[in-house]
N, C-alpha and C. Protein backbone atom coordinates (compact mmCIF):
# COMPACT_ATOMS: atom_id res chain seq x y z
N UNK A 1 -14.01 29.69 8.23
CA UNK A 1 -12.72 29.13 8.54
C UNK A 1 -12.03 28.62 7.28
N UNK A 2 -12.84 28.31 6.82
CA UNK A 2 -12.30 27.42 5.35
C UNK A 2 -11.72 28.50 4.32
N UNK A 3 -12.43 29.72 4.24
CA UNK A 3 -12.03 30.83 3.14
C UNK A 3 -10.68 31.55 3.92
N UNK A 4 -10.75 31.61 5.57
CA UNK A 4 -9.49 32.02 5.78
C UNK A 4 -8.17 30.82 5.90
N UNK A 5 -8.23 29.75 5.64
CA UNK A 5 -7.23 28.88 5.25
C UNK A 5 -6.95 28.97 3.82
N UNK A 6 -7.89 28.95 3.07
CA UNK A 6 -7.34 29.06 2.02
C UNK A 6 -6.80 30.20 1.45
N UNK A 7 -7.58 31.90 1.87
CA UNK A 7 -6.81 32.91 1.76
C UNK A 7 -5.70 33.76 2.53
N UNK A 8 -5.07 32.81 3.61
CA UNK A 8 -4.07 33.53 4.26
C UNK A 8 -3.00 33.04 3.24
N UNK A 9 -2.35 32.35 2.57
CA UNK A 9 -0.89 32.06 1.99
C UNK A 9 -1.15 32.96 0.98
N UNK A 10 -2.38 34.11 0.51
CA UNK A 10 -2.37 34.46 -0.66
C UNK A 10 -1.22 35.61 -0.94
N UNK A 11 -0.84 36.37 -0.05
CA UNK A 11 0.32 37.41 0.25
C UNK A 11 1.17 36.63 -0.31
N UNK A 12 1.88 35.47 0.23
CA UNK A 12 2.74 34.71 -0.01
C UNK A 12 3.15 34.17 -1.44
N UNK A 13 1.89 34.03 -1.80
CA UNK A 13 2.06 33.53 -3.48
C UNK A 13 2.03 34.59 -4.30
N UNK A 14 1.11 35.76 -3.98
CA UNK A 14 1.27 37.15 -5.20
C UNK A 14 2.59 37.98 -4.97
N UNK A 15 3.22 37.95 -4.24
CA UNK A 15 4.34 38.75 -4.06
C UNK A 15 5.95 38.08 -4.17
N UNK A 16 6.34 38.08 -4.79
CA UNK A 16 7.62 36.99 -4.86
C UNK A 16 8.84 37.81 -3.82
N UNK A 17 9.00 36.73 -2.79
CA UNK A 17 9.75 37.60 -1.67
C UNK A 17 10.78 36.77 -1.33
N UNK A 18 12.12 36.95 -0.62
CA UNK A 18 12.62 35.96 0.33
C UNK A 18 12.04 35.05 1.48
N UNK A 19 11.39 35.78 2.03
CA UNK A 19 10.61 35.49 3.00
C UNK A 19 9.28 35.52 2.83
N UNK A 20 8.73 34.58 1.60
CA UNK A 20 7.54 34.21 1.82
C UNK A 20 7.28 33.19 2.56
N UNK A 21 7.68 31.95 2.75
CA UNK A 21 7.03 30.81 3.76
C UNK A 21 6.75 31.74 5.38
N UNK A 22 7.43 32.85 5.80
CA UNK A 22 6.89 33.18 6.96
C UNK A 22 5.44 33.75 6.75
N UNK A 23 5.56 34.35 5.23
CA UNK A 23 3.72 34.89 5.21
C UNK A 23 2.69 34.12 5.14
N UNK A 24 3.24 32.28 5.20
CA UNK A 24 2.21 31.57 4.77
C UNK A 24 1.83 30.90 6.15
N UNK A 25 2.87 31.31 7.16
CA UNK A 25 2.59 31.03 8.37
C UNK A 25 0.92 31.35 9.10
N UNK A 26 0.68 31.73 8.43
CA UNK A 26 -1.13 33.14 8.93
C UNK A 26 -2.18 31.46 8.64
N UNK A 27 -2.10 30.52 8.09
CA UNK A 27 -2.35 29.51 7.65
C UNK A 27 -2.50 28.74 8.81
N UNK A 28 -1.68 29.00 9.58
CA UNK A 28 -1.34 27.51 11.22
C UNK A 28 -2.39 27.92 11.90
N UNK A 29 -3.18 28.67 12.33
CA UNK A 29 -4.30 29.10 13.64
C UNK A 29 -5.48 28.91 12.36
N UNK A 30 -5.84 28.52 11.41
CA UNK A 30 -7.21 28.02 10.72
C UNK A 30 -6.52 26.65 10.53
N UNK A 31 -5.68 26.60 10.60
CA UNK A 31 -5.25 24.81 9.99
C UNK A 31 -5.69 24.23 11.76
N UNK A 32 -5.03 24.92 12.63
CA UNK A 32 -5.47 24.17 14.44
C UNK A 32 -7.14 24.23 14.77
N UNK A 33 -7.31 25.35 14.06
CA UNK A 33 -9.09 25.62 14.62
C UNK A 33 -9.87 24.57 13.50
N UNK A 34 -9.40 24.17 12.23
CA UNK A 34 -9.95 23.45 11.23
C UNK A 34 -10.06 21.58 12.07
N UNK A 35 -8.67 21.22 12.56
CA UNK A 35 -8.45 20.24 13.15
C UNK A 35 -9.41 20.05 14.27
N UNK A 36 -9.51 21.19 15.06
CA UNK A 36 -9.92 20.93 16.45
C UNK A 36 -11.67 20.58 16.08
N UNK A 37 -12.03 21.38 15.13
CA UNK A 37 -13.54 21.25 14.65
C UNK A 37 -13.77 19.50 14.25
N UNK A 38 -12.52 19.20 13.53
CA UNK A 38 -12.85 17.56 13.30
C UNK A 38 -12.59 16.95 14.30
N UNK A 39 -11.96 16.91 15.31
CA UNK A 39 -11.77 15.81 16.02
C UNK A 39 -12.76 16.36 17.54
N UNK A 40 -13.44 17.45 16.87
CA UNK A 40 -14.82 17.42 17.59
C UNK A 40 -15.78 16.41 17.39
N UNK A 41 -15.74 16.68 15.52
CA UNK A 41 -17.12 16.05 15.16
C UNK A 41 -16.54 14.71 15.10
N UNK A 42 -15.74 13.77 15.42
CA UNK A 42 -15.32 12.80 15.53
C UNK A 42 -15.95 12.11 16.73
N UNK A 43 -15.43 13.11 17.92
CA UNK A 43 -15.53 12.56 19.40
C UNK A 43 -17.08 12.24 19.52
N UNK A 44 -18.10 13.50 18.66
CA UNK A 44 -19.28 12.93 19.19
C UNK A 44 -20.06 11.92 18.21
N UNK A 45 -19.41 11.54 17.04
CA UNK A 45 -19.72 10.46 16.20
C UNK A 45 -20.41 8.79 17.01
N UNK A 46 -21.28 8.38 16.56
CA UNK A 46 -21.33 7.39 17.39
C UNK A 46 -22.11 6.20 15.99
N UNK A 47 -20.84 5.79 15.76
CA UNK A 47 -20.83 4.78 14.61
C UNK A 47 -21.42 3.33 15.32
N UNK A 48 -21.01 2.98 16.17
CA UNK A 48 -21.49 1.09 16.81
C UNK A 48 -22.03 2.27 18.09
N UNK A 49 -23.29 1.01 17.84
CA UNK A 49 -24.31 1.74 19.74
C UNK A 49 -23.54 0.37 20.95
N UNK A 50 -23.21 -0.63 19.84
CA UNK A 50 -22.36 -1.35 21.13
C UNK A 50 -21.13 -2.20 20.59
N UNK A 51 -20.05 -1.16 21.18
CA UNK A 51 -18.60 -1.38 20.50
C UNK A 51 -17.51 -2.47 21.22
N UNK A 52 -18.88 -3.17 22.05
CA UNK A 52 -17.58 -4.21 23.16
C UNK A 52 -17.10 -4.92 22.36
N UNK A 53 -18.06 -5.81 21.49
CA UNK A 53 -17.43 -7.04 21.20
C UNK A 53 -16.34 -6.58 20.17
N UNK A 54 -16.22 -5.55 19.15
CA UNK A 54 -15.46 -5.08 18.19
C UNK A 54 -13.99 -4.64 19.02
N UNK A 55 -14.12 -4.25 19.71
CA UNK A 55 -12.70 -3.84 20.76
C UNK A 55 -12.43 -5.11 21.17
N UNK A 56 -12.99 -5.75 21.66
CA UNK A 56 -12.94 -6.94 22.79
C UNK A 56 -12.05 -7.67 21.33
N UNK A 57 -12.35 -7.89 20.57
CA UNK A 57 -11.94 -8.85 19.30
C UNK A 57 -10.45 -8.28 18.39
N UNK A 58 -10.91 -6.43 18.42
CA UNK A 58 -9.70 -6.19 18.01
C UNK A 58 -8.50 -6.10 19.17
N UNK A 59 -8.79 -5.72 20.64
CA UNK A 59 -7.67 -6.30 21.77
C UNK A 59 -7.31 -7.74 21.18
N UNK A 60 -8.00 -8.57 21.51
CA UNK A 60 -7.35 -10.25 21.10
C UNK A 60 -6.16 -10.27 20.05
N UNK A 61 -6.72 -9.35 18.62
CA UNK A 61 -6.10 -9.75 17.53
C UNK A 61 -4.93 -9.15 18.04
N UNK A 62 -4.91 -8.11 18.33
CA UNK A 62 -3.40 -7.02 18.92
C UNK A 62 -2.21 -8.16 19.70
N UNK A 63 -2.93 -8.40 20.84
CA UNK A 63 -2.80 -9.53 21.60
C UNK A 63 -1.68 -10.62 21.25
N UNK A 64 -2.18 -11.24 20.11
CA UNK A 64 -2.24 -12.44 19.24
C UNK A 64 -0.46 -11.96 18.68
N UNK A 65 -0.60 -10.56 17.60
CA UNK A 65 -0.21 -10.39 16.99
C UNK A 65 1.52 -9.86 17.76
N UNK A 66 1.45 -9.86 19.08
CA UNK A 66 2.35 -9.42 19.86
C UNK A 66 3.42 -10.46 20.31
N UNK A 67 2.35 -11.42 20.95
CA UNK A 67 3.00 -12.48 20.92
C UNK A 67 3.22 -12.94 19.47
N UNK A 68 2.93 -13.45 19.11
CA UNK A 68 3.54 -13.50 17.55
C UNK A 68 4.90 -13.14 16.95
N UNK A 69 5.13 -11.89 17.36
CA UNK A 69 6.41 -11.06 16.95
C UNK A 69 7.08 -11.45 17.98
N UNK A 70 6.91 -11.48 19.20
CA UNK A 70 7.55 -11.50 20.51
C UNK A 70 8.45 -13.05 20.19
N UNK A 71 7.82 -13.86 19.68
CA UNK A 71 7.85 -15.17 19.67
C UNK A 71 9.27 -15.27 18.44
N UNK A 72 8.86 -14.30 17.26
CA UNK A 72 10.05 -14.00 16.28
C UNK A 72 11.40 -13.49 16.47
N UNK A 73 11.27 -12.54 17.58
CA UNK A 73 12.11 -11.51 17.58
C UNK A 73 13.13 -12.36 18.72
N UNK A 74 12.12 -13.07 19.72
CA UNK A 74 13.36 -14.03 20.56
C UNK A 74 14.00 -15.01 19.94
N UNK A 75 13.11 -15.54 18.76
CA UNK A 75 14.08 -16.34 18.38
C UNK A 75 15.33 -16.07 17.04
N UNK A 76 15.46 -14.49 16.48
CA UNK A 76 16.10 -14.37 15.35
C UNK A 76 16.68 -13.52 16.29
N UNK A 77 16.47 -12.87 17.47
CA UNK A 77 17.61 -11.48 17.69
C UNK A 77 18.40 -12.25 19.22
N UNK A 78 17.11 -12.89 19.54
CA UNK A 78 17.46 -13.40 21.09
C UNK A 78 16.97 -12.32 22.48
N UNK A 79 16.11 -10.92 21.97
CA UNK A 79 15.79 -10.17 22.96
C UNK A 79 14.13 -9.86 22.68
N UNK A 80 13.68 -8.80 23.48
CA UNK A 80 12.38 -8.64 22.94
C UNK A 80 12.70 -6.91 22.71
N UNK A 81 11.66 -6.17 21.58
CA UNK A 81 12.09 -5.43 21.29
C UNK A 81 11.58 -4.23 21.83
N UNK A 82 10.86 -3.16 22.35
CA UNK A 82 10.18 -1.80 22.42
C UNK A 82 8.77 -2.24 22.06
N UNK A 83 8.54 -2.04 20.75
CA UNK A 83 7.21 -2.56 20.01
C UNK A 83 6.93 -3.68 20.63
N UNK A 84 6.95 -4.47 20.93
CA UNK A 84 6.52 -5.53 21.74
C UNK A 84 5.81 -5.43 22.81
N UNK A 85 6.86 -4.35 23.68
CA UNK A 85 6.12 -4.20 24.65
C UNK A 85 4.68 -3.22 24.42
N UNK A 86 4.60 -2.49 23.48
CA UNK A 86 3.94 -1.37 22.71
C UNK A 86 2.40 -2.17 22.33
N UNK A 87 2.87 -3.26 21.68
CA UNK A 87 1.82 -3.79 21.08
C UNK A 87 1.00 -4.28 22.33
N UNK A 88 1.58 -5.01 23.62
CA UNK A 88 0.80 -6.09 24.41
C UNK A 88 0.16 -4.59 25.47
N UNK A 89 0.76 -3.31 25.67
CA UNK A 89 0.04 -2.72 26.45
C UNK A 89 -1.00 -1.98 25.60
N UNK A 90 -1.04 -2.22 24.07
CA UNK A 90 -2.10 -1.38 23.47
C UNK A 90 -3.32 -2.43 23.75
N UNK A 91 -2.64 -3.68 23.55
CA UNK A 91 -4.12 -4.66 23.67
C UNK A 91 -4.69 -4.77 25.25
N UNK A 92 -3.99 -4.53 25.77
CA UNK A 92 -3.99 -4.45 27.94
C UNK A 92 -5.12 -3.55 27.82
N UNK A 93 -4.20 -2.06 27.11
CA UNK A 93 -5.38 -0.92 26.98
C UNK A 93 -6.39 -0.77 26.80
N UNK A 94 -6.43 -1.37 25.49
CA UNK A 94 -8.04 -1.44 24.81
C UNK A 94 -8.94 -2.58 25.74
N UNK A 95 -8.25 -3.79 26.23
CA UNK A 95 -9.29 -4.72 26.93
C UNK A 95 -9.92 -4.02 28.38
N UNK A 96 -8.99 -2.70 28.92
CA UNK A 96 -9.42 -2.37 29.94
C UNK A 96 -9.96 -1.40 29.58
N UNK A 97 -10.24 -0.33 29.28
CA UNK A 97 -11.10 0.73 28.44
C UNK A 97 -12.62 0.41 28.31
N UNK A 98 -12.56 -0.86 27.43
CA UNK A 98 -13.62 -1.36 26.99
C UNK A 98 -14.28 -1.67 28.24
């Protein structure tokens, strides 16, 4: 996979054309199959054998950090903003997940 990512743009670079970026296109189906291989070996990675309390702690900080802004943004704009709401359902998320 790796030798055909790196040798599909080679058309593209030895031939001086108008339309070379379409020859370098041959590049996108090893660049998706390259990706999909990592966020394979990602998924079955198993870095903490017990990841509650690390979630449980980074929800809080999220949490924390929401209100926080929430607390800024009412008092310099007078509304609450998108991200706000963004931040308190990422920490909702992660506390229920976990």
């Amino acid at each position: 996979m790796l030798a055909g990512f790196v040798t599909a743009p080679m058309a593209a670079v030895l031939v001086p054309e108008p339309a070379a970026i379409i020859r370098a296109v041959a590049l996108l189906p090893f660049g998706a199959l390259i990706a999909a291989f990592g966020v394979e070996c990602l998924w079955d990675l198993r870095l903490l054998v017990r990841p509650r309390p690390l979630i449980l702690s980074a929800s809080a900080i999220i949490f924390l950090v929401a209100v926080a802004y929430a607390m800024k943004t009412i008092s310099s704009e007078s509304r609450l903003t998108r991200s706000t709401a963004i931040l308190v359902f990422a920490s909702v998320a992660l506390f229920v997940v976990d």
